[in-house]
C-alpha atoms as a PDB file:
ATOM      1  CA  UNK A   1       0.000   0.000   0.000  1.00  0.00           C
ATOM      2  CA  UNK A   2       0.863   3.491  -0.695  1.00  0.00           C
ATOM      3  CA  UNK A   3       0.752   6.672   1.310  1.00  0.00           C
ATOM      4  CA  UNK A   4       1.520  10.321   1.225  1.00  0.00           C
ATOM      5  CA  UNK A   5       2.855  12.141   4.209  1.00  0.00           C
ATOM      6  CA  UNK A   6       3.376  15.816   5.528  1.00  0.00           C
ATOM      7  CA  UNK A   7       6.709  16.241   7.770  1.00  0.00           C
ATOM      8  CA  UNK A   8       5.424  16.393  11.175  1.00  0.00           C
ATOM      9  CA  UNK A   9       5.300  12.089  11.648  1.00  0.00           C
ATOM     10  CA  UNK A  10       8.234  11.647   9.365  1.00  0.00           C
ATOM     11  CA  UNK A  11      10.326  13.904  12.051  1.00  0.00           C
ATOM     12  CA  UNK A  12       9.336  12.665  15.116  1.00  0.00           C
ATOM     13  CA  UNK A  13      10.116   8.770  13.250  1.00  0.00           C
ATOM     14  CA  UNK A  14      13.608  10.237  11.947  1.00  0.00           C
ATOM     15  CA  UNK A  15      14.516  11.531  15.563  1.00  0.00           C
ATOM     16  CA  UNK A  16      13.566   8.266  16.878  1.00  0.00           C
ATOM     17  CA  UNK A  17      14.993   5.594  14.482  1.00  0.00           C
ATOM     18  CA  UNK A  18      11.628   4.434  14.052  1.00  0.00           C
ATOM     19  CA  UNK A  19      10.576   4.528   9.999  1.00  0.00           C
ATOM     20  CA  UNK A  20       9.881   0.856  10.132  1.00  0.00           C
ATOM     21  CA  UNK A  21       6.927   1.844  11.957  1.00  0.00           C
ATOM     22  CA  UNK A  22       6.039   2.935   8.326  1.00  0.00           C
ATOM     23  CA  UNK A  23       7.418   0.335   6.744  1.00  0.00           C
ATOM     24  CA  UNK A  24       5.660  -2.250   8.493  1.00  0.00           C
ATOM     25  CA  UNK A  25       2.344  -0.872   6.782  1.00  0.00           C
ATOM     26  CA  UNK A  26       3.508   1.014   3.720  1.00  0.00           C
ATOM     27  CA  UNK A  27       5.625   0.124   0.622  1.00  0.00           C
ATOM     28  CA  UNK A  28       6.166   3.635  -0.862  1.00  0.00           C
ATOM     29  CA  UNK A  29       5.749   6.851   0.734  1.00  0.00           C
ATOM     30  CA  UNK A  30       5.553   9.549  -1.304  1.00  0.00           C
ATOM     31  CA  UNK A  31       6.551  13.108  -0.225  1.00  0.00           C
ATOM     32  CA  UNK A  32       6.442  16.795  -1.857  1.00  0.00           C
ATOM     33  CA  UNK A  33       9.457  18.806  -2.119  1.00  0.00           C
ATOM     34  CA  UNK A  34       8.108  20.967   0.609  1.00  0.00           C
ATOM     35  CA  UNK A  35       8.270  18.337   3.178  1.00  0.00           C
ATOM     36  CA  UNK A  36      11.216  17.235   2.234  1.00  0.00           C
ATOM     37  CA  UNK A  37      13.047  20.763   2.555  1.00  0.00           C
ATOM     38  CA  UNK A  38      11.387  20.597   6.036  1.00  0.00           C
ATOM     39  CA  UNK A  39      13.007  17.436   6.704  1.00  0.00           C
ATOM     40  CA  UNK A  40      16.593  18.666   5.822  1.00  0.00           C
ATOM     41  CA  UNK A  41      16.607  22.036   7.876  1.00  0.00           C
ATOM     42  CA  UNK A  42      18.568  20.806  11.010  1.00  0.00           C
ATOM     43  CA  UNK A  43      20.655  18.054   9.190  1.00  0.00           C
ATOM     44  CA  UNK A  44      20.983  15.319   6.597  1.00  0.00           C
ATOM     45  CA  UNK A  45      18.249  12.382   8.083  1.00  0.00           C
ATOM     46  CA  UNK A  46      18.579   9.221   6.714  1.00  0.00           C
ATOM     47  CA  UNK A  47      15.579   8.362   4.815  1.00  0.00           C
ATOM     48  CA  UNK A  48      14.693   5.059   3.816  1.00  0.00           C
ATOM     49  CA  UNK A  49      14.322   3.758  -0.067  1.00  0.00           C
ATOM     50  CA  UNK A  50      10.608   3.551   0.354  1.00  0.00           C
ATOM     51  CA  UNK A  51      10.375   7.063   1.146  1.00  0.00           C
ATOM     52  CA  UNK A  52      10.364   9.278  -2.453  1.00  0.00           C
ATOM     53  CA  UNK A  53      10.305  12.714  -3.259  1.00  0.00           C
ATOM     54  CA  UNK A  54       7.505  13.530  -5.397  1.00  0.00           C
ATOM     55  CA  UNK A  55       7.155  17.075  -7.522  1.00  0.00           C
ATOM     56  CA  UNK A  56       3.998  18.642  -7.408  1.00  0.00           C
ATOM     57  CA  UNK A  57       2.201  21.708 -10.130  1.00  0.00           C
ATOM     58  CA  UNK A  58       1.987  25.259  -8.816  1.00  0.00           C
ATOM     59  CA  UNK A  59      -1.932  25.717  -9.198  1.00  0.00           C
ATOM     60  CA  UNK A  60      -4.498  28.182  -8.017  1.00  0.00           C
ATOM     61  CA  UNK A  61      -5.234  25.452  -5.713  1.00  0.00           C
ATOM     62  CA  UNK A  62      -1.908  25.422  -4.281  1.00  0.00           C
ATOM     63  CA  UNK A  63      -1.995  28.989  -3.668  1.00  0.00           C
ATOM     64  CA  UNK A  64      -5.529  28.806  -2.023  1.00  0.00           C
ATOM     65  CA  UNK A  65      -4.119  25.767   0.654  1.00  0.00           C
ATOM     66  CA  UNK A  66      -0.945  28.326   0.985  1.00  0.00           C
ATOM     67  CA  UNK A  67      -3.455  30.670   3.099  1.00  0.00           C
ATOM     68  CA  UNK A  68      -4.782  28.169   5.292  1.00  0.00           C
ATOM     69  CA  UNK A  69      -1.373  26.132   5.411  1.00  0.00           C
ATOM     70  CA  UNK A  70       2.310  25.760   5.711  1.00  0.00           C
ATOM     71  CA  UNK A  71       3.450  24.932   2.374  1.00  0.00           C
ATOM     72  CA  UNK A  72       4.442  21.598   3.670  1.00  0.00           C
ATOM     73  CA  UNK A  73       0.858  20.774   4.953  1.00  0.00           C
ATOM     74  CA  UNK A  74      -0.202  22.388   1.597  1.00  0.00           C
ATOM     75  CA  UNK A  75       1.964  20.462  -0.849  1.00  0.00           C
ATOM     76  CA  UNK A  76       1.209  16.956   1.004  1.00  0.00           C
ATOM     77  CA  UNK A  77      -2.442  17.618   1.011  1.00  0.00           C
ATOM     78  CA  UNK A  78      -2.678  17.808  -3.029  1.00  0.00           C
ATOM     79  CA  UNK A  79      -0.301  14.978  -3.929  1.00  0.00           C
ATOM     80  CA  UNK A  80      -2.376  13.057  -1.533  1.00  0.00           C
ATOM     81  CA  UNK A  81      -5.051  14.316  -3.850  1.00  0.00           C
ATOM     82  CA  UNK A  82      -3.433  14.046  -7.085  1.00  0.00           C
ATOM     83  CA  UNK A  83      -2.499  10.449  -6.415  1.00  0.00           C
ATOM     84  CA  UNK A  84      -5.732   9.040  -4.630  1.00  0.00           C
ATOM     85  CA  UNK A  85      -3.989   8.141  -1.475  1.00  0.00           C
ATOM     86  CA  UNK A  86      -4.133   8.156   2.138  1.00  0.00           C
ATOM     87  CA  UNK A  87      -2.257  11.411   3.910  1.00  0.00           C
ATOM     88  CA  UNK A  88      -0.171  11.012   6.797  1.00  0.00           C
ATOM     89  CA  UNK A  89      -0.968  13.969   8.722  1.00  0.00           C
ATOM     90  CA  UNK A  90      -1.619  15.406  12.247  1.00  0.00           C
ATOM     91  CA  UNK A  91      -2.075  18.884  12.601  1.00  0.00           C
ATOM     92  CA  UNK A  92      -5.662  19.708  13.103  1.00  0.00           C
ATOM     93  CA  UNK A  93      -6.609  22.129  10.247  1.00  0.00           C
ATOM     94  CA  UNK A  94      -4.628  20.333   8.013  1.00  0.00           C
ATOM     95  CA  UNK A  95      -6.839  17.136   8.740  1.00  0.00           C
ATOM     96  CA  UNK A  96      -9.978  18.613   8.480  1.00  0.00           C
ATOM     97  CA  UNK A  97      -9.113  20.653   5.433  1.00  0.00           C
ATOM     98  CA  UNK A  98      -7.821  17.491   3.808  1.00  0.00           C
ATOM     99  CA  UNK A  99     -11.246  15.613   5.113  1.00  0.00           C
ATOM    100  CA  UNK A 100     -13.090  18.123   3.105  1.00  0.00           C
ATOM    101  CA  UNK A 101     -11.396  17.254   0.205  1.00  0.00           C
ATOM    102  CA  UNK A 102     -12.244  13.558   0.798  1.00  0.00           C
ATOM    103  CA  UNK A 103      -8.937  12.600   1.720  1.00  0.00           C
ATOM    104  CA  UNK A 104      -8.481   9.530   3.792  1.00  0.00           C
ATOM    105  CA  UNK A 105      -6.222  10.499   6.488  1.00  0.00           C
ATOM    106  CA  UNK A 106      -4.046   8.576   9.083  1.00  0.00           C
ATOM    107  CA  UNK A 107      -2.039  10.415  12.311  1.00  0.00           C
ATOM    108  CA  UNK A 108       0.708   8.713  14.285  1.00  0.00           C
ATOM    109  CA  UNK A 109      -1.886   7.126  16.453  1.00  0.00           C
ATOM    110  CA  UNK A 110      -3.466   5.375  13.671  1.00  0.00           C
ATOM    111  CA  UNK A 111      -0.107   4.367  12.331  1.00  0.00           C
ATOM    112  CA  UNK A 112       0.652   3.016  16.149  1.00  0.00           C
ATOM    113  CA  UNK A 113      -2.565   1.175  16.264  1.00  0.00           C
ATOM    114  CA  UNK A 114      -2.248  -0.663  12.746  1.00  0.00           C
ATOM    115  CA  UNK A 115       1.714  -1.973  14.353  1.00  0.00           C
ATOM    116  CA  UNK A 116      -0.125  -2.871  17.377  1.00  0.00           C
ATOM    117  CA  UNK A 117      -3.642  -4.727  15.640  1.00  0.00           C
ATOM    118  CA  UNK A 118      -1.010  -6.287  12.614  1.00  0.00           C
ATOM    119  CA  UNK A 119       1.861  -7.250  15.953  1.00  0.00           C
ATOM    120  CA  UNK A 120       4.188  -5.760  14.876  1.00  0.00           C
ATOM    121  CA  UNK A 121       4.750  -4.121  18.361  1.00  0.00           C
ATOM    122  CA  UNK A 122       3.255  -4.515  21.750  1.00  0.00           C
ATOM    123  CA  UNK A 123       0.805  -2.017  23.228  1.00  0.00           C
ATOM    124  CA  UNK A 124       3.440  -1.859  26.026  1.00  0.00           C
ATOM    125  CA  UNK A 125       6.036  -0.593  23.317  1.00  0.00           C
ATOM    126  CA  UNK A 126       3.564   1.910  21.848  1.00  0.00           C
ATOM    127  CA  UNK A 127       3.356   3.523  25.132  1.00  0.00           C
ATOM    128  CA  UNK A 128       6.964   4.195  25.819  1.00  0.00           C
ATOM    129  CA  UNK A 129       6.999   5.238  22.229  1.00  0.00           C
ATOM    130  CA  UNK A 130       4.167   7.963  23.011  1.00  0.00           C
ATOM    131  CA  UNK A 131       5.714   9.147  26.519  1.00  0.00           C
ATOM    132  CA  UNK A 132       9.108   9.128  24.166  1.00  0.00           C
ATOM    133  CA  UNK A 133       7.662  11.895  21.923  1.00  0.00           C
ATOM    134  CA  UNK A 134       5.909  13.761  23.956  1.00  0.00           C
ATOM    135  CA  UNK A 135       8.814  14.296  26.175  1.00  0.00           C
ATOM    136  CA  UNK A 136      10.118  15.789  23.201  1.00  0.00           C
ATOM    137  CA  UNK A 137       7.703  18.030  22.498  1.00  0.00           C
ATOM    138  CA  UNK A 138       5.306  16.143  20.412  1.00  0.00           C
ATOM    139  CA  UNK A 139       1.348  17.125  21.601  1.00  0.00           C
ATOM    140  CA  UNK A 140      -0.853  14.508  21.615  1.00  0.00           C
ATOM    141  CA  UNK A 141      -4.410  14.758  23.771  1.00  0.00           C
ATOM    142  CA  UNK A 142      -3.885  12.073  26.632  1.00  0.00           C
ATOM    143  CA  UNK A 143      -7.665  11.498  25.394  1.00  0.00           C
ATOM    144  CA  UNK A 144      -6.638  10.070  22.012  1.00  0.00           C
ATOM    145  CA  UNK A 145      -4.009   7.991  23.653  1.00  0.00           C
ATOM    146  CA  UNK A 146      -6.815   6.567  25.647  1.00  0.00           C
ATOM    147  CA  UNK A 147      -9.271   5.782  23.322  1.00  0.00           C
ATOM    148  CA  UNK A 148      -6.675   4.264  20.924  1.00  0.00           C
ATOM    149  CA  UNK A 149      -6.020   1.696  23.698  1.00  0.00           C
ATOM    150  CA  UNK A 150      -9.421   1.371  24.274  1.00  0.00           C
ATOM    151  CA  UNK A 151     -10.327   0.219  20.856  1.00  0.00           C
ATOM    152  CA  UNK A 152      -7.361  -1.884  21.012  1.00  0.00           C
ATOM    153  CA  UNK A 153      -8.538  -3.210  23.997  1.00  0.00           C
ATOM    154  CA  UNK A 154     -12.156  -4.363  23.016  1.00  0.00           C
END
């Protein structure tokens, strides 16, 4: 299966080793040139060979996105489009705005519960994965966390 993604997942993954978290799910991962500049701004992150860099057109509908959006956000959201795929994507305007558009989107909890459902990691693991990242900075509603185990749960 394919996917699209904005940067936000892809740099918390890159600052903790964990892409196959991705790979696990995904065999190409397709991202704009936006996201990609905003995955090379402190230094050089290894990406894996699923991961490719995808140009996208300067449209009207670009430049729309660009005053709602980051260009990142933005860029991500229409090759998701262009290409018919699912969008890796957290922030919370970006999601709805890509909803709208009838995007099917997936945030690092979803990715976290498909590794847990599919055993690829314990539910123990994708806890101290989520306390991991938010100690860093990552925000994350304790609510989501919850329900996520939840549905795992039942």
């Amino acid at each position: 299966m394919a996917v699209v993604s904005d940067s936000t997942t892809l740099i918390i993954l890159a600052n903790t080793s964990r892409f196959d978290l991705l790979s696990n799910l995904f065999t190409k991962l397709y991202i704009p040139q936006a996201v990609w500049d905003e995955l090379h701004t402190k230094e050089e992150p290894m990406l894996p060979a699923f991961i490719r860099l995808t140009p996208i057109e300067k449209t009207q509908e670009l430049e729309t996105l660009l005053y709602l959006l980051d260009q990142g956000e933005s860029e991500a959201i229409l090759l998701a489009k262009a290409k018919n795929l699912p969008l890796i994507i957290d922030e919370k305007k970006g999601r709805k705005i890509a909803t709208h558009m009838g995007i099917t989107i997936i945030g690092l909890l979803g990715i976290l519960y498909l590794n847990i459902k599919r055993a690829y990691i314990s539910a123990e693991e994708a806890r101290i994965f989520l306390d991991q990242v938010r100690e860093n900075g990552f925000r994350i509603s304790q609510k989501l966390i919850d329900e996520m185990f939840e549905r795992l749960a039942s």
